[in-house]
Protein backbone atom coordinates (compact mmCIF):
# COMPACT_ATOMS: atom_id res chain seq x y z
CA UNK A 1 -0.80 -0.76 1.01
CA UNK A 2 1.38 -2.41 -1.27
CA UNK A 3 2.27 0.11 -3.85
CA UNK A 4 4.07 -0.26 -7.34
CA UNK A 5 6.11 2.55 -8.88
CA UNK A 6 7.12 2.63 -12.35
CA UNK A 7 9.05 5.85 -13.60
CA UNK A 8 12.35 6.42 -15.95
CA UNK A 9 13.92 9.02 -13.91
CA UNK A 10 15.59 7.60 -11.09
CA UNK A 11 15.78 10.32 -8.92
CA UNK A 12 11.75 11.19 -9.12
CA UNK A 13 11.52 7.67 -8.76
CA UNK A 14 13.15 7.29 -5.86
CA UNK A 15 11.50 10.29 -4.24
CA UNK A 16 8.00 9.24 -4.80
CA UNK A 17 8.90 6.17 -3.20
CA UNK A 18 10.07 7.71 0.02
CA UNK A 19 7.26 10.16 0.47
CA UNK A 20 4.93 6.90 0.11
CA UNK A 21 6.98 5.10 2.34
CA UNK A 22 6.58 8.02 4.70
CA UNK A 23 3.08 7.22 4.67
CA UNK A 24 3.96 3.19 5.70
CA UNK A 25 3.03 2.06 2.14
CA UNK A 26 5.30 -0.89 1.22
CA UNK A 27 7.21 0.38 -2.39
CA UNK A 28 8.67 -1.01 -4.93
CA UNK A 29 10.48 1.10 -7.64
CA UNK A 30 10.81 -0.09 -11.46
CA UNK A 31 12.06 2.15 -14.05
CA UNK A 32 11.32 0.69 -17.01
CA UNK A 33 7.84 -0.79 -18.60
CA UNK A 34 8.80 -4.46 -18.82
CA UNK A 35 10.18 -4.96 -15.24
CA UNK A 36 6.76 -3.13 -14.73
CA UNK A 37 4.68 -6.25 -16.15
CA UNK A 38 7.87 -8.88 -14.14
CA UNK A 39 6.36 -7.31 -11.04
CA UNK A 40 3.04 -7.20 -11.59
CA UNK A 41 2.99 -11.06 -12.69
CA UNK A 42 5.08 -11.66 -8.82
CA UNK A 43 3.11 -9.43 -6.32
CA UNK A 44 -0.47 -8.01 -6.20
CA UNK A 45 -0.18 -4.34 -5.70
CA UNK A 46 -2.87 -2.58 -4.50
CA UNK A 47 -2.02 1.14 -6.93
CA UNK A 48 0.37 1.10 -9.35
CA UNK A 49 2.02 5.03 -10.15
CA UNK A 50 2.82 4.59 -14.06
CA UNK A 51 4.74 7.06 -15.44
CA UNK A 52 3.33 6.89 -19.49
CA UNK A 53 6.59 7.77 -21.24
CA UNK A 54 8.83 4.64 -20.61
CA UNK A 55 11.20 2.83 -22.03
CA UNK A 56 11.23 -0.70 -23.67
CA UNK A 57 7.64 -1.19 -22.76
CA UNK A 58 5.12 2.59 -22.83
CA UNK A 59 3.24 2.77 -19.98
CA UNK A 60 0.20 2.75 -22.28
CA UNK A 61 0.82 -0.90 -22.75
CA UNK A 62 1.36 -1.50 -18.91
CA UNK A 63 -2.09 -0.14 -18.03
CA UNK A 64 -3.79 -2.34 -21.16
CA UNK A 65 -1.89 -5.19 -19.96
CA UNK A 66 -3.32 -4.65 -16.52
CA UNK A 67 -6.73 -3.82 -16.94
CA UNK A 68 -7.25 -6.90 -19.16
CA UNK A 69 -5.91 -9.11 -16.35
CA UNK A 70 -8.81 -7.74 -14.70
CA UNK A 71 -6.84 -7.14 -11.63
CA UNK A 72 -8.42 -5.53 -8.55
CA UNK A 73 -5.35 -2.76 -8.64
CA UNK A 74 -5.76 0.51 -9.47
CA UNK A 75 -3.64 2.92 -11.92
CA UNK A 76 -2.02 6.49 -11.34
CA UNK A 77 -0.91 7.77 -14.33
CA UNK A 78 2.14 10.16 -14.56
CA UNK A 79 3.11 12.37 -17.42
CA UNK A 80 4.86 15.45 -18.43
CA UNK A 81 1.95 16.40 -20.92
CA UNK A 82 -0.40 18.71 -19.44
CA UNK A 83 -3.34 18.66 -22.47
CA UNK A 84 -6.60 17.72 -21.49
CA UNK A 85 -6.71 15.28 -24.33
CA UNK A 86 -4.09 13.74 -23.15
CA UNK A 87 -5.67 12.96 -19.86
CA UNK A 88 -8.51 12.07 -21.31
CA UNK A 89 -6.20 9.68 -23.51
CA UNK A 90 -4.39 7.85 -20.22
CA UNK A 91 -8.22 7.57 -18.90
CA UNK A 92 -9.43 6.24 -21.85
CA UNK A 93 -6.53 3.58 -21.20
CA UNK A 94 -8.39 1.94 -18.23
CA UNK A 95 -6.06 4.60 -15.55
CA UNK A 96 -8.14 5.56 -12.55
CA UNK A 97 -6.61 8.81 -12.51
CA UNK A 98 -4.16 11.24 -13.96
CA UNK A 99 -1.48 13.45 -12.49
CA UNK A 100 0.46 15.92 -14.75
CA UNK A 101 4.05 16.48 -13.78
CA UNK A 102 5.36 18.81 -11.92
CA UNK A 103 3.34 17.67 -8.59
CA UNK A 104 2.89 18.36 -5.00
CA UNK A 105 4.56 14.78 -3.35
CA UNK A 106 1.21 15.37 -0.86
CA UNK A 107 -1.27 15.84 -3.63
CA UNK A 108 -0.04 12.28 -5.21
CA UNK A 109 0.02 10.89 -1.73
CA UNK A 110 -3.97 11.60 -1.21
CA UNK A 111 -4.31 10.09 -4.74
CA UNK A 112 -2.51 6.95 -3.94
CA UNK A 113 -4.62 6.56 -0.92
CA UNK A 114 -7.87 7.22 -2.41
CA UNK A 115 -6.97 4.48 -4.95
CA UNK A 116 -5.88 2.12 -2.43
CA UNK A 117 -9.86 3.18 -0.50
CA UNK A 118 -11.11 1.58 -4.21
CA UNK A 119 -8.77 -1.69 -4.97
CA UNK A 120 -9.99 -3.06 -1.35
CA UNK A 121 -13.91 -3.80 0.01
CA UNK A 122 -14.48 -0.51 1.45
CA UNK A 123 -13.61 0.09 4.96
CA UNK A 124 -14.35 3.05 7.45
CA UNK A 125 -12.37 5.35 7.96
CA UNK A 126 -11.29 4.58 11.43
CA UNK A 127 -10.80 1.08 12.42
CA UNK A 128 -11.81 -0.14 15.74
CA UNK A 129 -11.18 -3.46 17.82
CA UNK A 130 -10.77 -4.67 20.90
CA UNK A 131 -10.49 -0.92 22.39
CA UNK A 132 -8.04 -0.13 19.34
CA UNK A 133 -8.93 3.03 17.17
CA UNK A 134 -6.53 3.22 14.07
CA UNK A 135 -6.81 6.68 11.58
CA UNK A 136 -4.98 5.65 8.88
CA UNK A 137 -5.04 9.09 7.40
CA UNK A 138 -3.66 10.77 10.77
CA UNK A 139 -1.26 8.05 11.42
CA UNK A 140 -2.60 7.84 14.98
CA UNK A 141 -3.23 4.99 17.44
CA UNK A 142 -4.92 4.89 20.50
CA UNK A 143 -6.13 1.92 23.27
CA UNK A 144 -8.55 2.83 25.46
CA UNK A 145 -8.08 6.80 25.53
CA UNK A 146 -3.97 6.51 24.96
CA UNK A 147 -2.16 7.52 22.20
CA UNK A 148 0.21 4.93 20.69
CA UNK A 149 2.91 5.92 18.48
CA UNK A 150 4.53 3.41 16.21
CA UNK A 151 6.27 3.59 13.66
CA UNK A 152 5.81 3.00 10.13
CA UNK A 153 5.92 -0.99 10.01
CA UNK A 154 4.25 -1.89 13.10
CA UNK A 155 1.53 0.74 12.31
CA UNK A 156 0.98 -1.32 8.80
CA UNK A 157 0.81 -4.54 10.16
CA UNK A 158 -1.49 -3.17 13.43
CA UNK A 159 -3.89 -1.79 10.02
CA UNK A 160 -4.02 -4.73 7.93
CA UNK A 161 -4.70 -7.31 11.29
CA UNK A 162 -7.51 -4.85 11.98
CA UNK A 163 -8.82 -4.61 8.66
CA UNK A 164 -9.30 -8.36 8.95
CA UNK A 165 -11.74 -7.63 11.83
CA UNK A 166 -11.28 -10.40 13.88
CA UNK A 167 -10.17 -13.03 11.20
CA UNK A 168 -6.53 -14.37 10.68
CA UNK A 169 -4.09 -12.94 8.45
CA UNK A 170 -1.37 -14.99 7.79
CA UNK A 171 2.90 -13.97 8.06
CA UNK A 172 2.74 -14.21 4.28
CA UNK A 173 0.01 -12.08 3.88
CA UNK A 174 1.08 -8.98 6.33
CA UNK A 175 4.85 -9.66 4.47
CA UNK A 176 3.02 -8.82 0.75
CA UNK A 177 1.29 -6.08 2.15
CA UNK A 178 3.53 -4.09 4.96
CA UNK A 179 7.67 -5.26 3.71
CA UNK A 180 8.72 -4.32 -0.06
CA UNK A 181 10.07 -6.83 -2.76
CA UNK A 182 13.24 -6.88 -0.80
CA UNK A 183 11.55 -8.58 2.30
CA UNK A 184 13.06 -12.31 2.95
CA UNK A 185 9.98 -14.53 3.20
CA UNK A 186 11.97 -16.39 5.82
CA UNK A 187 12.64 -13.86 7.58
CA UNK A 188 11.56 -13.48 11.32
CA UNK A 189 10.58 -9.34 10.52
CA UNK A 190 7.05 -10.73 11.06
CA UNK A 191 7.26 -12.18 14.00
CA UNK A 192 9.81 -9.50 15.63
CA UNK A 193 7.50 -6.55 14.56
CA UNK A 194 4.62 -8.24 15.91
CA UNK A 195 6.22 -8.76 19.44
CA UNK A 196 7.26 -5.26 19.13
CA UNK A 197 3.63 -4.26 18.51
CA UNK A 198 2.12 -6.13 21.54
CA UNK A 199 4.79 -4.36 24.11
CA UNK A 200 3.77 -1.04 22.94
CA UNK A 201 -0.43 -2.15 23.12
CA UNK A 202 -0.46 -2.93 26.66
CA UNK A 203 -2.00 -5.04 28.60
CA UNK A 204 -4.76 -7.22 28.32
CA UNK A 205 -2.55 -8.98 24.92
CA UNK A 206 -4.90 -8.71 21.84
CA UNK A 207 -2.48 -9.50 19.35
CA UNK A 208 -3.40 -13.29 18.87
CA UNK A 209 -0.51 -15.75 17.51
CA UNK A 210 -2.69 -18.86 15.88
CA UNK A 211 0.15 -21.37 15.69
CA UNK A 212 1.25 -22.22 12.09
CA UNK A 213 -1.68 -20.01 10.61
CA UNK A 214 -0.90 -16.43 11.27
CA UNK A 215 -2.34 -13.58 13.37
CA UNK A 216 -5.48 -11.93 14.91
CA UNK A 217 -6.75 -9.23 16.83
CA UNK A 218 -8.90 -10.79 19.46
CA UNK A 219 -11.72 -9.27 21.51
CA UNK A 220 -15.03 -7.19 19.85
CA UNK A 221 -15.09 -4.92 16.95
CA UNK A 222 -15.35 -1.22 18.57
């Protein structure tokens, strides 16, 4: 997923940033509220993490501005205030959900993926095609009975071409979703990651190139 995080302290920043990362999320880190909204207006994120005491712009006004764009991402809300009116406050704000600081890094990991399970049409929890089963909660490939391991960019893009189930997702597309804000769009990441990806899925090739349109996975769902 494609994830947005907006916190003041650098160093928390930063951390929840790797941890996600860790989990092949594509981050981007803002630390104030009105680079928040910059971003938002550039990329669509799938979750934004929105720390509510901000500077410049609160991160109350962040989550009104986004839920009134009536944007398909979804809202973690951070704060050192531990009250339930509070939370009830931040929910109140259009947030999907509200995490009082200090956290467990894995709790707010299992949050940002069962946001992500909500800002997309719903898919199962294992993907299957063409003899490919992908747990995206175990991190774990396998083709026809062998485990795969890749790591954290080629196991993105392998997710997102199967989410498609069967259709064609374009360079652009698996750059806005897998790569962070620092990604070159001319870059040839794609391209090298996907060769990468076919060498480690064997033989037959189901990794489909559709010449100036993007990517596939060929063969059957399952």
């Amino acid at each position: 997923m494609r994830v947005l995080v907006v916190e003041d302290e650098p160093l928390l920043a930063a951390a929840i940033a790797e941890w996600l990362r860790g989990e092949a999320h594509a981050v981007d880190v803002v630390l104030a509220g009105d680079t928040a909204l910059d971003r938002l207006g550039v990329h669509d994120y799938d979750v934004v993490v929105l720390d509510r005491d901000l500077p410049a712009v609160p991160g109350d006004e962040v989550c009104r501005t986004l839920v009134a764009a009536n944007r398909d991402t979804r809202v973690l809300m951070l704060t050192a205030a531990a009250e339930i009116g509070d939370r009830v406050a931040g929910l109140s704000l259009g947030a999907d959900d509200y995490l009082s600081k200090p956290f467990a890094f894995a709790e707010l990991a299992a949050r940002v993926a069962a946001l992500g399970r909500r800002s997309r049409p719903a898919s199962p929890p294992l993907l299957h095609r063409a003899g490919i089963s992908l747990d995206p909660a175990a991190h774990r490939v396998v083709r026809d009975g062998r485990e795969i391991t890749l790591p954290r960019k080629e196991f993105a893009v392998l997710a997102e071409l199967l989410r498609a189930d069967g259709a064609v997702v374009s360079a652009e597309q698996l750059l806005e979703k897998a790569w962070d804000e620092h990604a070159d769009p001319f870059t040839t990441a794609v391209k090298i990651t996907i060769l990468k990806l076919r060498r480690k899925l064997g033989d037959p090739p189901v990794v489909e190139t559709i010449t100036g349109v993007g990517y596939r996975i060929g063969g059957e769902p399952g």
